[in-house]
N, C-alpha and C. Protein backbone atom coordinates (compact mmCIF):
# COMPACT_ATOMS: atom_id res chain seq x y z
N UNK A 1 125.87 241.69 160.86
CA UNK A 1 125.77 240.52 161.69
C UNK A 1 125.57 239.31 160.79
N UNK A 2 126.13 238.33 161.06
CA UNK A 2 126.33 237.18 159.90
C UNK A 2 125.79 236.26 161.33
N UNK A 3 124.67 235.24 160.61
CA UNK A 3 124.38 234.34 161.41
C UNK A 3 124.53 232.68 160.61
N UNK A 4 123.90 232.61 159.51
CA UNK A 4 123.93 231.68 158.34
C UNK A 4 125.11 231.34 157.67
N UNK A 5 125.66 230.05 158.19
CA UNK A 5 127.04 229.91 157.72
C UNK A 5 127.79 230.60 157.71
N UNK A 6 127.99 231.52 158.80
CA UNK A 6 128.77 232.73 158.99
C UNK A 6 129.64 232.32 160.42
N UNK A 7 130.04 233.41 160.98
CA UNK A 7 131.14 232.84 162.33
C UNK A 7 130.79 232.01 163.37
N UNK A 8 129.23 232.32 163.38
CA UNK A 8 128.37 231.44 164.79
C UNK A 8 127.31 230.70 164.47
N UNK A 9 127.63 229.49 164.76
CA UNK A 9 126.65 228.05 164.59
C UNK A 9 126.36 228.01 165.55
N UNK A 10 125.26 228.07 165.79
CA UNK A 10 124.43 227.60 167.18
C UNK A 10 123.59 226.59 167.24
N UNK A 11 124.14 225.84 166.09
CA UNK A 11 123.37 224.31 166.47
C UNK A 11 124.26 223.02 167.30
N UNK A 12 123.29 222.50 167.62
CA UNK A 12 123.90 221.38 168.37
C UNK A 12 123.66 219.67 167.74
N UNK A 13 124.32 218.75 168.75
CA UNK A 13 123.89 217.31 167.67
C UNK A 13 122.31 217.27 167.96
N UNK A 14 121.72 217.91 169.33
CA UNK A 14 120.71 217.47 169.65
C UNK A 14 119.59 218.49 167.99
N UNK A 15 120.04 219.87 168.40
CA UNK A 15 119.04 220.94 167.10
C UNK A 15 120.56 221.54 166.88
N UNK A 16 119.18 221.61 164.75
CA UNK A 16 120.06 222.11 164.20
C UNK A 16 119.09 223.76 163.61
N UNK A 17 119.83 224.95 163.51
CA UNK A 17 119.24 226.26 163.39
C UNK A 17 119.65 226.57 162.34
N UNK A 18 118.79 227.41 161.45
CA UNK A 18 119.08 228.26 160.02
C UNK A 18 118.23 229.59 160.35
N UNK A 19 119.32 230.66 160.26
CA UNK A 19 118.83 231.75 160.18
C UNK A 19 118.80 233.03 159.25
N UNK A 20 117.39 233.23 159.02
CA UNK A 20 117.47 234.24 157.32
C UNK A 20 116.62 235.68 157.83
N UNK A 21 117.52 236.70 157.82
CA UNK A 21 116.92 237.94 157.65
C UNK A 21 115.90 238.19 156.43
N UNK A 22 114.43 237.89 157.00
CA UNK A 22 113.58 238.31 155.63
C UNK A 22 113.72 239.54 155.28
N UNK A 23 114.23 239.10 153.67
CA UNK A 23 114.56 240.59 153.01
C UNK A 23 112.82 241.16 152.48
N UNK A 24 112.48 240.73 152.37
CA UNK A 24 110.83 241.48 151.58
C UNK A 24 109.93 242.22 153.11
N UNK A 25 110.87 242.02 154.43
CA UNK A 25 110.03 243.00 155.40
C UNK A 25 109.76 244.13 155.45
N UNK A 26 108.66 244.65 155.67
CA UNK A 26 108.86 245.96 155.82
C UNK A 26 107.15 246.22 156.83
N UNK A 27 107.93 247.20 157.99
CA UNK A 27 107.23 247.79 159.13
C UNK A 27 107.40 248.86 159.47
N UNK A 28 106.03 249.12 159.84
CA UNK A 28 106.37 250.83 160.22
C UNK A 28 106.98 251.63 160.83
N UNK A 29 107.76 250.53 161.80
CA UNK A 29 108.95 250.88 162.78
C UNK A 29 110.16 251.11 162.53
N UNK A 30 110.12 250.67 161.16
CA UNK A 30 111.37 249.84 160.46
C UNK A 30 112.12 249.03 161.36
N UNK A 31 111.95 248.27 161.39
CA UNK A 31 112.69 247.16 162.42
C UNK A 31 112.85 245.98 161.26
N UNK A 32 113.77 244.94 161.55
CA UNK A 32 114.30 243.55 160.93
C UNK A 32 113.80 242.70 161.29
N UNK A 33 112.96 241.77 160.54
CA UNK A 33 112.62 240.01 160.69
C UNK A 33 113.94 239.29 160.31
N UNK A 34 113.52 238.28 161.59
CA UNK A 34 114.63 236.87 161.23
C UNK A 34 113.66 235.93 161.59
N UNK A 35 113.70 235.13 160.18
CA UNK A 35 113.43 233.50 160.70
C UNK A 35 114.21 232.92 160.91
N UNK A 36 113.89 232.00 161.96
CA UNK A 36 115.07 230.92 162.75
C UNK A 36 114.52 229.79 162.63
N UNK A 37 114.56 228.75 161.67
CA UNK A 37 114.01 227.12 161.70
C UNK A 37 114.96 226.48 162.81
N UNK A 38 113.88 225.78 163.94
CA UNK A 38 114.89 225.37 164.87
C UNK A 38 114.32 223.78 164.52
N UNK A 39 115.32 222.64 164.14
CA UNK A 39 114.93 221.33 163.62
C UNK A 39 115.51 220.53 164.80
N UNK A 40 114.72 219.58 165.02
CA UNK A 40 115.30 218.75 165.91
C UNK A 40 114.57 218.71 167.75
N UNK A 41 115.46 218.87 168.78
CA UNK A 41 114.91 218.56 170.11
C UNK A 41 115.98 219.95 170.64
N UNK A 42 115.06 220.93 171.63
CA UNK A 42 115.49 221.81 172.15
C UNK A 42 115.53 221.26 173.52
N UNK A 43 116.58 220.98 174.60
CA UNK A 43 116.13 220.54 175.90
C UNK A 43 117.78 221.16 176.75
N UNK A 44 117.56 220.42 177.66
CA UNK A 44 118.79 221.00 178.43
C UNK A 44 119.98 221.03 177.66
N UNK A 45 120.28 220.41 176.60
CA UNK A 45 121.75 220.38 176.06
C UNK A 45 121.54 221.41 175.34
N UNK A 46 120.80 221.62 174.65
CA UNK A 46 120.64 222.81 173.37
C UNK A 46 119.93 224.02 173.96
N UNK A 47 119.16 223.80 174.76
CA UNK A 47 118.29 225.11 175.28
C UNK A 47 119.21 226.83 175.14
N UNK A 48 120.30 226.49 175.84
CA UNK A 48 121.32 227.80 175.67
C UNK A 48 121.92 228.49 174.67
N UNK A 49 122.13 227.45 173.47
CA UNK A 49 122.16 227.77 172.35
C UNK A 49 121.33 228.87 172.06
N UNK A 50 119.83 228.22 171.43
CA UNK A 50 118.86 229.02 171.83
C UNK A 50 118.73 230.05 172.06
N UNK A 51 119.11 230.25 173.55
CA UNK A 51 118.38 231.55 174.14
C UNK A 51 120.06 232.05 173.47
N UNK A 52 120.84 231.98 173.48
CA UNK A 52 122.08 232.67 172.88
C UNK A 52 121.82 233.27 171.57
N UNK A 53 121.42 232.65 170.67
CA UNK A 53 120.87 233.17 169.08
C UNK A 53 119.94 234.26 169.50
N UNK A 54 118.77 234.11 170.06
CA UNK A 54 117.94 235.17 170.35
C UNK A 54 118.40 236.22 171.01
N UNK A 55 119.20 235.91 171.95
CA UNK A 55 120.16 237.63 172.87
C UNK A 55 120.91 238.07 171.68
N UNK A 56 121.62 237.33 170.91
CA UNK A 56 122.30 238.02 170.16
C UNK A 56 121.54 239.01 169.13
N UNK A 57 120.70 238.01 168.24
CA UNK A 57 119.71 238.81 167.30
C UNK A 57 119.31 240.58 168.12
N UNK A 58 118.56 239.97 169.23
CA UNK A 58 118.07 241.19 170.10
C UNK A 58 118.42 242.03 170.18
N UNK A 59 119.94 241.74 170.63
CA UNK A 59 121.05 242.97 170.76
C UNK A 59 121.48 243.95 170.19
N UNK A 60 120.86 243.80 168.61
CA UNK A 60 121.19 244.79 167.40
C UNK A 60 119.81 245.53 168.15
N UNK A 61 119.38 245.11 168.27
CA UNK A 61 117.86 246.60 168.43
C UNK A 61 116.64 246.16 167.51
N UNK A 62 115.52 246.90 167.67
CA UNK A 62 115.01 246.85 166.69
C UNK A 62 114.14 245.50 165.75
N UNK A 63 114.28 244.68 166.40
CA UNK A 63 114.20 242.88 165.74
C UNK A 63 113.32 242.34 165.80
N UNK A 64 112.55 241.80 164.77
CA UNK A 64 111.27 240.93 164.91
C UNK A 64 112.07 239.14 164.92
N UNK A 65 111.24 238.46 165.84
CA UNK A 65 112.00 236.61 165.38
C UNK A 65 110.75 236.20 165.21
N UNK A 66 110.96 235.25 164.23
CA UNK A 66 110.06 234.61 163.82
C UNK A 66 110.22 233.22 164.01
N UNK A 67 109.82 232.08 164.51
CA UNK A 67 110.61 231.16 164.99
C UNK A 67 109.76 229.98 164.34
N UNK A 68 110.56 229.04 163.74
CA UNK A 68 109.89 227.94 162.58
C UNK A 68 109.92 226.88 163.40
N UNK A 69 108.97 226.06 164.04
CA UNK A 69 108.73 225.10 164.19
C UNK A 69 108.45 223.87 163.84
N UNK A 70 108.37 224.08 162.78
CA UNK A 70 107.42 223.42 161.80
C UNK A 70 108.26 221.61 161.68
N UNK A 71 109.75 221.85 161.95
CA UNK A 71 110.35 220.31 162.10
C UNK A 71 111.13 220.52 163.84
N UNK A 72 110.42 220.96 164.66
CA UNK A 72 110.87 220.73 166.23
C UNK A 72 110.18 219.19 166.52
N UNK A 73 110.91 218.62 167.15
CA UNK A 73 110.02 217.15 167.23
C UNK A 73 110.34 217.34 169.50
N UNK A 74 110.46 218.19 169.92
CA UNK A 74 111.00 217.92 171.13
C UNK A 74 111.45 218.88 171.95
N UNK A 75 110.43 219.17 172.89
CA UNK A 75 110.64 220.75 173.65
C UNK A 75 110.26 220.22 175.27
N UNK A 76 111.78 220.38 175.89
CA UNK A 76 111.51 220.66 176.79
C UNK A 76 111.39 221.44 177.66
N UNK A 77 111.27 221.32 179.43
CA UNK A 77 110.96 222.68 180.35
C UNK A 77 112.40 223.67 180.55
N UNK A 78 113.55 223.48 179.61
CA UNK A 78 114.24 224.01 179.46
C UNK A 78 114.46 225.13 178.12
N UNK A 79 113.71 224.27 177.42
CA UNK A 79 113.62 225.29 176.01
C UNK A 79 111.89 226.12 176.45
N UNK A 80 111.11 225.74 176.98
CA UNK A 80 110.07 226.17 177.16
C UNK A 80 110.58 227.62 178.07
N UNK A 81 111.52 228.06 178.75
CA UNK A 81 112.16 228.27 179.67
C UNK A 81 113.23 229.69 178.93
N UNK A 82 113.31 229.01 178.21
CA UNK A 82 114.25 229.97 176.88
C UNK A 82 112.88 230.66 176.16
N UNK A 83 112.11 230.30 175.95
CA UNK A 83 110.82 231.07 175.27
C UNK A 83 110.41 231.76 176.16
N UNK A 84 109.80 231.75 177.36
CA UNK A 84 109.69 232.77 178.12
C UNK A 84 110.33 233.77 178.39
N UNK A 85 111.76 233.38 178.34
CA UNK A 85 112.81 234.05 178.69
C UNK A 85 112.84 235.70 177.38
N UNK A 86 112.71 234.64 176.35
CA UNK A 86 112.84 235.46 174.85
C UNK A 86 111.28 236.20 174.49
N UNK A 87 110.36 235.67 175.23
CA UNK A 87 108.92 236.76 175.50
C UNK A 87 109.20 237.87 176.47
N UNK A 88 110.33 237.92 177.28
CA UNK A 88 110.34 238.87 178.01
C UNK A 88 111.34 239.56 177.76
N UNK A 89 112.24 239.40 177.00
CA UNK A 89 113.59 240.10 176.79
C UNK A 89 112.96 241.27 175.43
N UNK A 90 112.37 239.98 174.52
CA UNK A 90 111.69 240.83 172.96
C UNK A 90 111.05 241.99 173.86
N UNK A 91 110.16 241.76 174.70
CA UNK A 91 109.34 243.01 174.81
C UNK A 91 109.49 243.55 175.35
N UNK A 92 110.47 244.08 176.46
CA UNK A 92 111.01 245.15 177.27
C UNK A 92 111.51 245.85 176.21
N UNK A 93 112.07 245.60 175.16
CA UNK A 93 112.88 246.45 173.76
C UNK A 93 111.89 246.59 172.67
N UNK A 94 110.22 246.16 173.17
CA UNK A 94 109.90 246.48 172.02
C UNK A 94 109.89 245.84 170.75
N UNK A 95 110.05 244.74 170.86
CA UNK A 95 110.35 243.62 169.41
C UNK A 95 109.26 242.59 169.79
N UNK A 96 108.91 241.58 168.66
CA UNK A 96 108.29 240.32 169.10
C UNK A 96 108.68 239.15 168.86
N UNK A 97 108.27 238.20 169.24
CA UNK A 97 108.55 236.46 169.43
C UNK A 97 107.56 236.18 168.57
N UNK A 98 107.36 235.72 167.35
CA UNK A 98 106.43 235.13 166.47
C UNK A 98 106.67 233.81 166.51
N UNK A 99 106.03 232.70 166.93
CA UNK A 99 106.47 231.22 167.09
C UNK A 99 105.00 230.87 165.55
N UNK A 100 105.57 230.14 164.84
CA UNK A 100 105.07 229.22 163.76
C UNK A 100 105.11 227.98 163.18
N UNK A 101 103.84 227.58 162.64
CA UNK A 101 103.97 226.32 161.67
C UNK A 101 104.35 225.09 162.71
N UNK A 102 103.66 225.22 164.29
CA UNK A 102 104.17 224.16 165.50
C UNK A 102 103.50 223.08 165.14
N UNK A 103 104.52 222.25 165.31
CA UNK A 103 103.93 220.52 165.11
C UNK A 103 103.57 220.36 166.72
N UNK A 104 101.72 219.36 165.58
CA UNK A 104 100.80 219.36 166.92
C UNK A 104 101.70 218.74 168.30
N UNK A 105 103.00 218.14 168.32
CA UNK A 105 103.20 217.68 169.34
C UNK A 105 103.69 218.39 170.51
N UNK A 106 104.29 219.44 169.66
CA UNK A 106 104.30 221.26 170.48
C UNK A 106 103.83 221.85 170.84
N UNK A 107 102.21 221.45 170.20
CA UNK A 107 100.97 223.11 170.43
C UNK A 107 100.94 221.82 171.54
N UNK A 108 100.66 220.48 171.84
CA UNK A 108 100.09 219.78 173.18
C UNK A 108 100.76 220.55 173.85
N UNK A 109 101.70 220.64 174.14
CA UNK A 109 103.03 221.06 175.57
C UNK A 109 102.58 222.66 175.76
N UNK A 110 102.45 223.81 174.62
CA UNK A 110 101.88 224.66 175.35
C UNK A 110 100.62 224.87 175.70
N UNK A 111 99.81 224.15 175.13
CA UNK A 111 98.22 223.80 175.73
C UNK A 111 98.11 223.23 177.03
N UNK A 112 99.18 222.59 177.34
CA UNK A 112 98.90 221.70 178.58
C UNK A 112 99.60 222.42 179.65
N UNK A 113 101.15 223.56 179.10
CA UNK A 113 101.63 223.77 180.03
C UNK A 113 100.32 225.43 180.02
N UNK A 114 99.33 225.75 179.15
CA UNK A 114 98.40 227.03 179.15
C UNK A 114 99.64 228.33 178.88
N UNK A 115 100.30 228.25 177.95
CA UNK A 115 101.86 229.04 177.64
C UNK A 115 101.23 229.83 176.73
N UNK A 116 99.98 228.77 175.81
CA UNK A 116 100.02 229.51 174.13
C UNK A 116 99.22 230.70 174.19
N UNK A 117 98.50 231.45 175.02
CA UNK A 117 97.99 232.37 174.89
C UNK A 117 99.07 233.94 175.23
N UNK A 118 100.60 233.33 175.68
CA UNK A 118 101.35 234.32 175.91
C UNK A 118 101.92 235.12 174.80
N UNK A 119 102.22 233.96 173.94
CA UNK A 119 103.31 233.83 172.57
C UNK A 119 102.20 234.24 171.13
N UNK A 120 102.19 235.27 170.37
CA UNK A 120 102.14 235.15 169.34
C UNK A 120 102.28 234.16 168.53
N UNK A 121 101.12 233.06 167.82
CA UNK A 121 101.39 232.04 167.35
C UNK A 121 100.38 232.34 165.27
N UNK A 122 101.67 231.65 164.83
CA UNK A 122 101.03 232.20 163.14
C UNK A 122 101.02 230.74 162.55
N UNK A 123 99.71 230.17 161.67
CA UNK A 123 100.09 229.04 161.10
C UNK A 123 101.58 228.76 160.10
N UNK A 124 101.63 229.88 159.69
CA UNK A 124 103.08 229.97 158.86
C UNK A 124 103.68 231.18 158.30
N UNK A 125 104.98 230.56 157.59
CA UNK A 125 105.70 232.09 157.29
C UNK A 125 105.07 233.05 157.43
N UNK A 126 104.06 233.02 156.18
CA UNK A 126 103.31 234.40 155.95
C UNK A 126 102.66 235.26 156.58
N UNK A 127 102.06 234.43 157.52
CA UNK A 127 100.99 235.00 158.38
C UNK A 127 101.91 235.66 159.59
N UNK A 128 103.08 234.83 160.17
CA UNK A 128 104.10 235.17 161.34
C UNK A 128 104.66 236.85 160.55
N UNK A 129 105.26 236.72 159.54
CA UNK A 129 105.66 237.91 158.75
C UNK A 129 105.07 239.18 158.74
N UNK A 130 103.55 238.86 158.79
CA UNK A 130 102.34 240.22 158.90
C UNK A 130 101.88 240.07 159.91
N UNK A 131 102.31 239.28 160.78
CA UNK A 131 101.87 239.56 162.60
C UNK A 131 103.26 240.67 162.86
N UNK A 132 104.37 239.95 162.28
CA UNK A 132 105.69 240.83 162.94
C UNK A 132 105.38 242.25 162.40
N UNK A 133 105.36 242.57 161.40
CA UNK A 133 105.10 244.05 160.33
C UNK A 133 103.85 244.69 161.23
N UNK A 134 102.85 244.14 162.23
CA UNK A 134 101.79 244.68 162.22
C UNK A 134 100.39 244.81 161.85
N UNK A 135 100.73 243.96 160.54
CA UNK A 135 99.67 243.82 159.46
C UNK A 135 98.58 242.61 159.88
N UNK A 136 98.73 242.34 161.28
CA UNK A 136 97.25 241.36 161.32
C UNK A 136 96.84 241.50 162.83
């Protein structure tokens, strides 16, 4: 599956996505991490994108996402909408949603919408990496 400058770009003008199979994972399930830096504003134009990258990832089986926040400047009840969506799809199969490194203007929106206690949340790479593996 090629996601990174490979056949399928799933960014938009609104967000732009980079996605890297961390090669140094390893879990007891053996299952695959992907980080996905999503940069930019997720909202009705881009939201589908989105949830499209994540069905796809999913679809191999087996998949941890790790999802980089860290330059999102802009989430709306449509991408908020796609995260739920992708909390419930990951875990019927058994995989998880690791959301990280959220700029405070993100953690407001799930504090306010009371979301963040659903989602696995890691200050960064590292910590999202050994939440996905198990290791915390």
């Amino acid at each position: 599956m090629t996601f990174e400058n490979g056949e399928i770009d799933y960014s938009t003008n609104e967000m732009k996505i980079s996605i890297e199979e961390f090669s140094g994972f390893q879990s007891d399930d053996g299952s695959k991490c992907f980080i996905v830096k999503v940069i930019g504003e997720v909202n009705i134009f881009s939201a589908k994108n989105l949830k499209t990258l994540i069905e796809d990832i999913a679809k191999e089986g087996n998949r941890k996402i790790c999802l980089d926040f860290a330059d999102l400047r802009y989430l709306d009840s449509s991408g908020i909408a796609v995260l739920i969506g992708a909390y419930a799809l990951l875990r019927r199969i058994n995989s998880d949603l690791i959301l990280f490194s959220i700029a405070p203007q993100i953690d407001r929106i799930f504090e306010m919408t009371r979301l963040k206690p659903l989602f696995k949340i890691a200050a960064n790479a590292d910590e999202a990496t050994r939440k996905a593996a198990g290791k915390l």
